[in-house]
N, C-alpha and C. Protein backbone atom coordinates (compact mmCIF):
# COMPACT_ATOMS: atom_id res chain seq x y z
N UNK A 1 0.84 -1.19 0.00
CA UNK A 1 0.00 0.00 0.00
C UNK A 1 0.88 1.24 0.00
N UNK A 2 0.44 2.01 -0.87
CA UNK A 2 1.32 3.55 -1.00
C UNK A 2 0.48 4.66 0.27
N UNK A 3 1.69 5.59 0.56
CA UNK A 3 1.10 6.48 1.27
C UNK A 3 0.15 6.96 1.27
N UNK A 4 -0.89 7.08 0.05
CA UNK A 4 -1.94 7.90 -0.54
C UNK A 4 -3.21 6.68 0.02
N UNK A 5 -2.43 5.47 -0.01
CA UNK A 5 -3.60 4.81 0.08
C UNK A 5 -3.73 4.39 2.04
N UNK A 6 -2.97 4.72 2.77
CA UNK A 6 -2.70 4.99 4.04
C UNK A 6 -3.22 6.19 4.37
N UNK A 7 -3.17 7.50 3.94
CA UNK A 7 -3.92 8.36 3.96
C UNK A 7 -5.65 8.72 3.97
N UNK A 8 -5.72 8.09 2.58
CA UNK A 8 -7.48 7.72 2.48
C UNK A 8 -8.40 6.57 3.42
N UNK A 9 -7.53 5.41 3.60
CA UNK A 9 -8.06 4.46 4.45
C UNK A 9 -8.31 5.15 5.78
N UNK A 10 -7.83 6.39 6.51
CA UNK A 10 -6.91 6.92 7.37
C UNK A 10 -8.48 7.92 7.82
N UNK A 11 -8.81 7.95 6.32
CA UNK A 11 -9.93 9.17 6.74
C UNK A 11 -11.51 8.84 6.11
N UNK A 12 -11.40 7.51 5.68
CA UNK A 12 -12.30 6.59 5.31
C UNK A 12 -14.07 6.74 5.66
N UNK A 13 -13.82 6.33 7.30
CA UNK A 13 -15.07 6.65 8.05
C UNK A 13 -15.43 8.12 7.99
N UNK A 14 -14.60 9.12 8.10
CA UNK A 14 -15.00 10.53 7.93
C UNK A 14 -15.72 10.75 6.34
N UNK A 15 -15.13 10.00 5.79
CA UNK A 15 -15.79 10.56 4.32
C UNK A 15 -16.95 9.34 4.15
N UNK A 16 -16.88 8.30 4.69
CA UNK A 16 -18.70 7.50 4.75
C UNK A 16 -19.48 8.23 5.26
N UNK A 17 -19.13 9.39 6.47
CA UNK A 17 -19.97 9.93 7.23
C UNK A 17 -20.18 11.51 6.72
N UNK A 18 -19.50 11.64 5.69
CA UNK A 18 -19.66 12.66 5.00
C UNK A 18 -18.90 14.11 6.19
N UNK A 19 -18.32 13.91 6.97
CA UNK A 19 -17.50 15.38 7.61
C UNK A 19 -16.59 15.54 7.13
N UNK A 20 -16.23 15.58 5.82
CA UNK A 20 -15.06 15.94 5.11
C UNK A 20 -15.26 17.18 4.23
N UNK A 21 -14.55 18.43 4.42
CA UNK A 21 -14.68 19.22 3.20
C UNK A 21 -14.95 18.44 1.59
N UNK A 22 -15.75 19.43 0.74
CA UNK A 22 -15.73 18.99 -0.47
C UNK A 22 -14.62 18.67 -1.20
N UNK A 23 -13.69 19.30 -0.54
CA UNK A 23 -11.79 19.56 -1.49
C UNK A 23 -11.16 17.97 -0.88
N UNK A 24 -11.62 17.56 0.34
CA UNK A 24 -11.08 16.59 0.69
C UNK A 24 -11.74 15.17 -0.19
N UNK A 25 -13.27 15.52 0.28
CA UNK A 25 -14.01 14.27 -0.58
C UNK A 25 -13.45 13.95 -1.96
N UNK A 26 -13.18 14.74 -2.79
CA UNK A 26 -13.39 14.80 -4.39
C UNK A 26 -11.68 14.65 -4.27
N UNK A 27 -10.71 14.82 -3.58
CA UNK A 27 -9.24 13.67 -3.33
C UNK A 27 -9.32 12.11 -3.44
N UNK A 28 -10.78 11.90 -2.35
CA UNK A 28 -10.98 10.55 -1.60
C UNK A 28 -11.42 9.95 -2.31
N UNK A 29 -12.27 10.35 -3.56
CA UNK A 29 -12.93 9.98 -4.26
C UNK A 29 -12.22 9.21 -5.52
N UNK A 30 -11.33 10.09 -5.97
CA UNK A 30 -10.50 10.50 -6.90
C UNK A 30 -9.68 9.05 -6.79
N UNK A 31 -9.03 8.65 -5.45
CA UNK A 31 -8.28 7.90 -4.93
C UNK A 31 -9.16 6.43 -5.04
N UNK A 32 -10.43 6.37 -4.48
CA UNK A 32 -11.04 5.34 -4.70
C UNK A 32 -11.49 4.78 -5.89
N UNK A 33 -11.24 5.69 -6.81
CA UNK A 33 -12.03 5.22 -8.21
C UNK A 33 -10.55 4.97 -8.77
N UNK A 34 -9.42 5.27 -8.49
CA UNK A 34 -8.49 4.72 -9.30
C UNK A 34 -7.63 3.61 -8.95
N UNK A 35 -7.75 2.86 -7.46
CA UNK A 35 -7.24 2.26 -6.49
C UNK A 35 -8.12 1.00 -5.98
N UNK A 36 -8.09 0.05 -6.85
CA UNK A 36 -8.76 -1.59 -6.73
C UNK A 36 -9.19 -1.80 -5.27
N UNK A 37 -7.91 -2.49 -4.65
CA UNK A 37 -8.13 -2.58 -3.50
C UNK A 37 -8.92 -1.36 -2.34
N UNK A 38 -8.22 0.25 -2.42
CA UNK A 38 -9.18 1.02 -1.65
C UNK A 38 -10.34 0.97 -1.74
N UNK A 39 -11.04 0.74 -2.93
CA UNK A 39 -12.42 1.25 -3.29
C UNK A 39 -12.92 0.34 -2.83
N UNK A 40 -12.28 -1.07 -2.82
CA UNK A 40 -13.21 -2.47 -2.60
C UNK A 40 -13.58 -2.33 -1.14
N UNK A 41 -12.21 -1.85 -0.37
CA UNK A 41 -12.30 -1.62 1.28
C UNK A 41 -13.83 -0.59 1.28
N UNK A 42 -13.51 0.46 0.54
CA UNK A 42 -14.74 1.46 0.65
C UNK A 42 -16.15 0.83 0.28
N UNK A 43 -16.42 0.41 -0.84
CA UNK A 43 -17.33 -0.86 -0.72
C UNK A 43 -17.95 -1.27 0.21
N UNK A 44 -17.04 -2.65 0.74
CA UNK A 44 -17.24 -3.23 1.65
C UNK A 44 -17.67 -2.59 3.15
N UNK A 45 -17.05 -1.29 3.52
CA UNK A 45 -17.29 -0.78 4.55
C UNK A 45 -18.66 -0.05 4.30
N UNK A 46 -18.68 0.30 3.27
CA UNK A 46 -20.25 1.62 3.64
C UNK A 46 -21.73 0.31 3.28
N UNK A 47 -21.51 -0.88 2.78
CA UNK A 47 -22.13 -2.03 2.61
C UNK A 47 -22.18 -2.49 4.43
N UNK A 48 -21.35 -3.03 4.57
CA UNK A 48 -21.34 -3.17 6.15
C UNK A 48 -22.08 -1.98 7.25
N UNK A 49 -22.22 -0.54 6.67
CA UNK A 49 -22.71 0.17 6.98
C UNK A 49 -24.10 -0.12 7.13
N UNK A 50 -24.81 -0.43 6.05
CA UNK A 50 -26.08 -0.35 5.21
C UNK A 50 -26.70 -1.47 6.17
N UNK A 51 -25.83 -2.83 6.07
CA UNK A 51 -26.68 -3.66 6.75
C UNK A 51 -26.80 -3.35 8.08
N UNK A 52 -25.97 -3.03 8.87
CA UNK A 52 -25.86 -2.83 10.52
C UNK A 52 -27.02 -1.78 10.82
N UNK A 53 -27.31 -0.66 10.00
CA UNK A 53 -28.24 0.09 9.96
C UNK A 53 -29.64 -0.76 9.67
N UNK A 54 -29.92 -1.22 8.55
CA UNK A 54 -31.34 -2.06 8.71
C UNK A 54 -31.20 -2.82 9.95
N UNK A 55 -30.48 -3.63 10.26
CA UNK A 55 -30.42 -4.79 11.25
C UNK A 55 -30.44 -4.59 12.56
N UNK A 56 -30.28 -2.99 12.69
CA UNK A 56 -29.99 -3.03 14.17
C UNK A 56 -30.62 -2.04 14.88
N UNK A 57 -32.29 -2.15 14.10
CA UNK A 57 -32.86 -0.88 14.85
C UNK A 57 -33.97 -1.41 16.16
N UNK A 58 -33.72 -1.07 17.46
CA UNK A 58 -34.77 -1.23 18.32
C UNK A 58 -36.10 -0.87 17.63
N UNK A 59 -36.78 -1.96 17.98
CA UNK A 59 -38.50 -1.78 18.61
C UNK A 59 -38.86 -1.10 19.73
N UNK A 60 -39.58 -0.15 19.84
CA UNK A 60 -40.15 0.33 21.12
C UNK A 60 -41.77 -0.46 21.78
N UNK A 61 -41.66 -1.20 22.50
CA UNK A 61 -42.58 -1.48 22.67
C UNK A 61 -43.69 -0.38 23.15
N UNK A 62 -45.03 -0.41 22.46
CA UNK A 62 -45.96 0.61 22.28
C UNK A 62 -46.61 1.26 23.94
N UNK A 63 -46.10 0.31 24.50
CA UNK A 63 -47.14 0.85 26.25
C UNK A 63 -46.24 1.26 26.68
N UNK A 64 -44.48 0.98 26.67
CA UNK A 64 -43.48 2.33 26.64
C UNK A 64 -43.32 3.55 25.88
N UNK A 65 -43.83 3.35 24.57
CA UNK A 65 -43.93 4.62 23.84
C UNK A 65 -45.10 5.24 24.80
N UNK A 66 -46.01 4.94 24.69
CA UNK A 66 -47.20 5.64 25.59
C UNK A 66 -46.92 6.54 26.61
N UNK A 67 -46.19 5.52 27.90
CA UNK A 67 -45.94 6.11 29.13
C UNK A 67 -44.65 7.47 28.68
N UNK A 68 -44.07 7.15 27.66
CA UNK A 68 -42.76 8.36 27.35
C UNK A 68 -43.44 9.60 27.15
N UNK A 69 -44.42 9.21 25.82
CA UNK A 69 -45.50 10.58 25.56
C UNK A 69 -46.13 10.72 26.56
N UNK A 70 -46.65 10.32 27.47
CA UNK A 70 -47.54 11.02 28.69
C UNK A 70 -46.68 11.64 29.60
N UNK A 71 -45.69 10.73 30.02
CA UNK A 71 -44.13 11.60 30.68
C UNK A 71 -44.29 12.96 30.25
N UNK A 72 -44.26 13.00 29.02
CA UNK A 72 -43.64 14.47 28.63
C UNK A 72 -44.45 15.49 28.11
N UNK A 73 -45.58 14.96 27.90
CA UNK A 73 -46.91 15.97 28.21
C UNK A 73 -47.23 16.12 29.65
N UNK A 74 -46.59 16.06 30.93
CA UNK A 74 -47.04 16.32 31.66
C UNK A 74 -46.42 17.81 31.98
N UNK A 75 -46.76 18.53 32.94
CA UNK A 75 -46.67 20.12 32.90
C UNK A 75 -45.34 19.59 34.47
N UNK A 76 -43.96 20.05 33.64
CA UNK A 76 -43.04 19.80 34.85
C UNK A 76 -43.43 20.40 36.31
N UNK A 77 -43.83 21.11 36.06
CA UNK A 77 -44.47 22.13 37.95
C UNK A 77 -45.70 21.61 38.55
N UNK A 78 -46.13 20.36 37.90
CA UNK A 78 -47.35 19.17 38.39
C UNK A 78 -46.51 18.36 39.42
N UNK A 79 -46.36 18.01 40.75
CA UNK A 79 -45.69 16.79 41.34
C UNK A 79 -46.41 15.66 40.92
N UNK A 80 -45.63 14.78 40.75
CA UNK A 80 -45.94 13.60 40.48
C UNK A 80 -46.26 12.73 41.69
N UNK A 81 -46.87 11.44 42.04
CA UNK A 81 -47.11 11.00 43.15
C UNK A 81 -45.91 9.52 42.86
């Protein structure tokens, strides 16, 4: 691996997560589209992204949603018992 590609791997997650200046992205980019192996890493990681996101979202069960919304419709200067 060349420095360039130590660099981009380096800042990888910042640019999946998009906090990268535009001047940086369109480097990262630049780097991934010409670089087999980086891009495949990039690939693979924002894919690994995708699923962990569908796969890993809590259920709220609905009579806890309930009690949260009534929680917080209540008027804070009410004591509670």
């Amino acid at each position: 691996m060349s420095d360039k590609c130590d660099e981009t791997l380096a800042e990888l997650y910042s640019y999946l997560d998009g906090e990268l200046t535009v001047e940086v992205r369109a480097r990262i980019r630049v780097h991934l589209d010409d670089c087999p192996p980086c891009g495949d890493i990039a690939v693979f990681e924002a894919e690994l992204r995708r699923v962990i996101a569908a796969k890993c979202i809590d259920r709220v069960p609905d009579d806890l949603r309930s009690k949260i919304i009534a929680a917080c419709s209540e008027d804070p200067a009410t004591p509670t018992s």
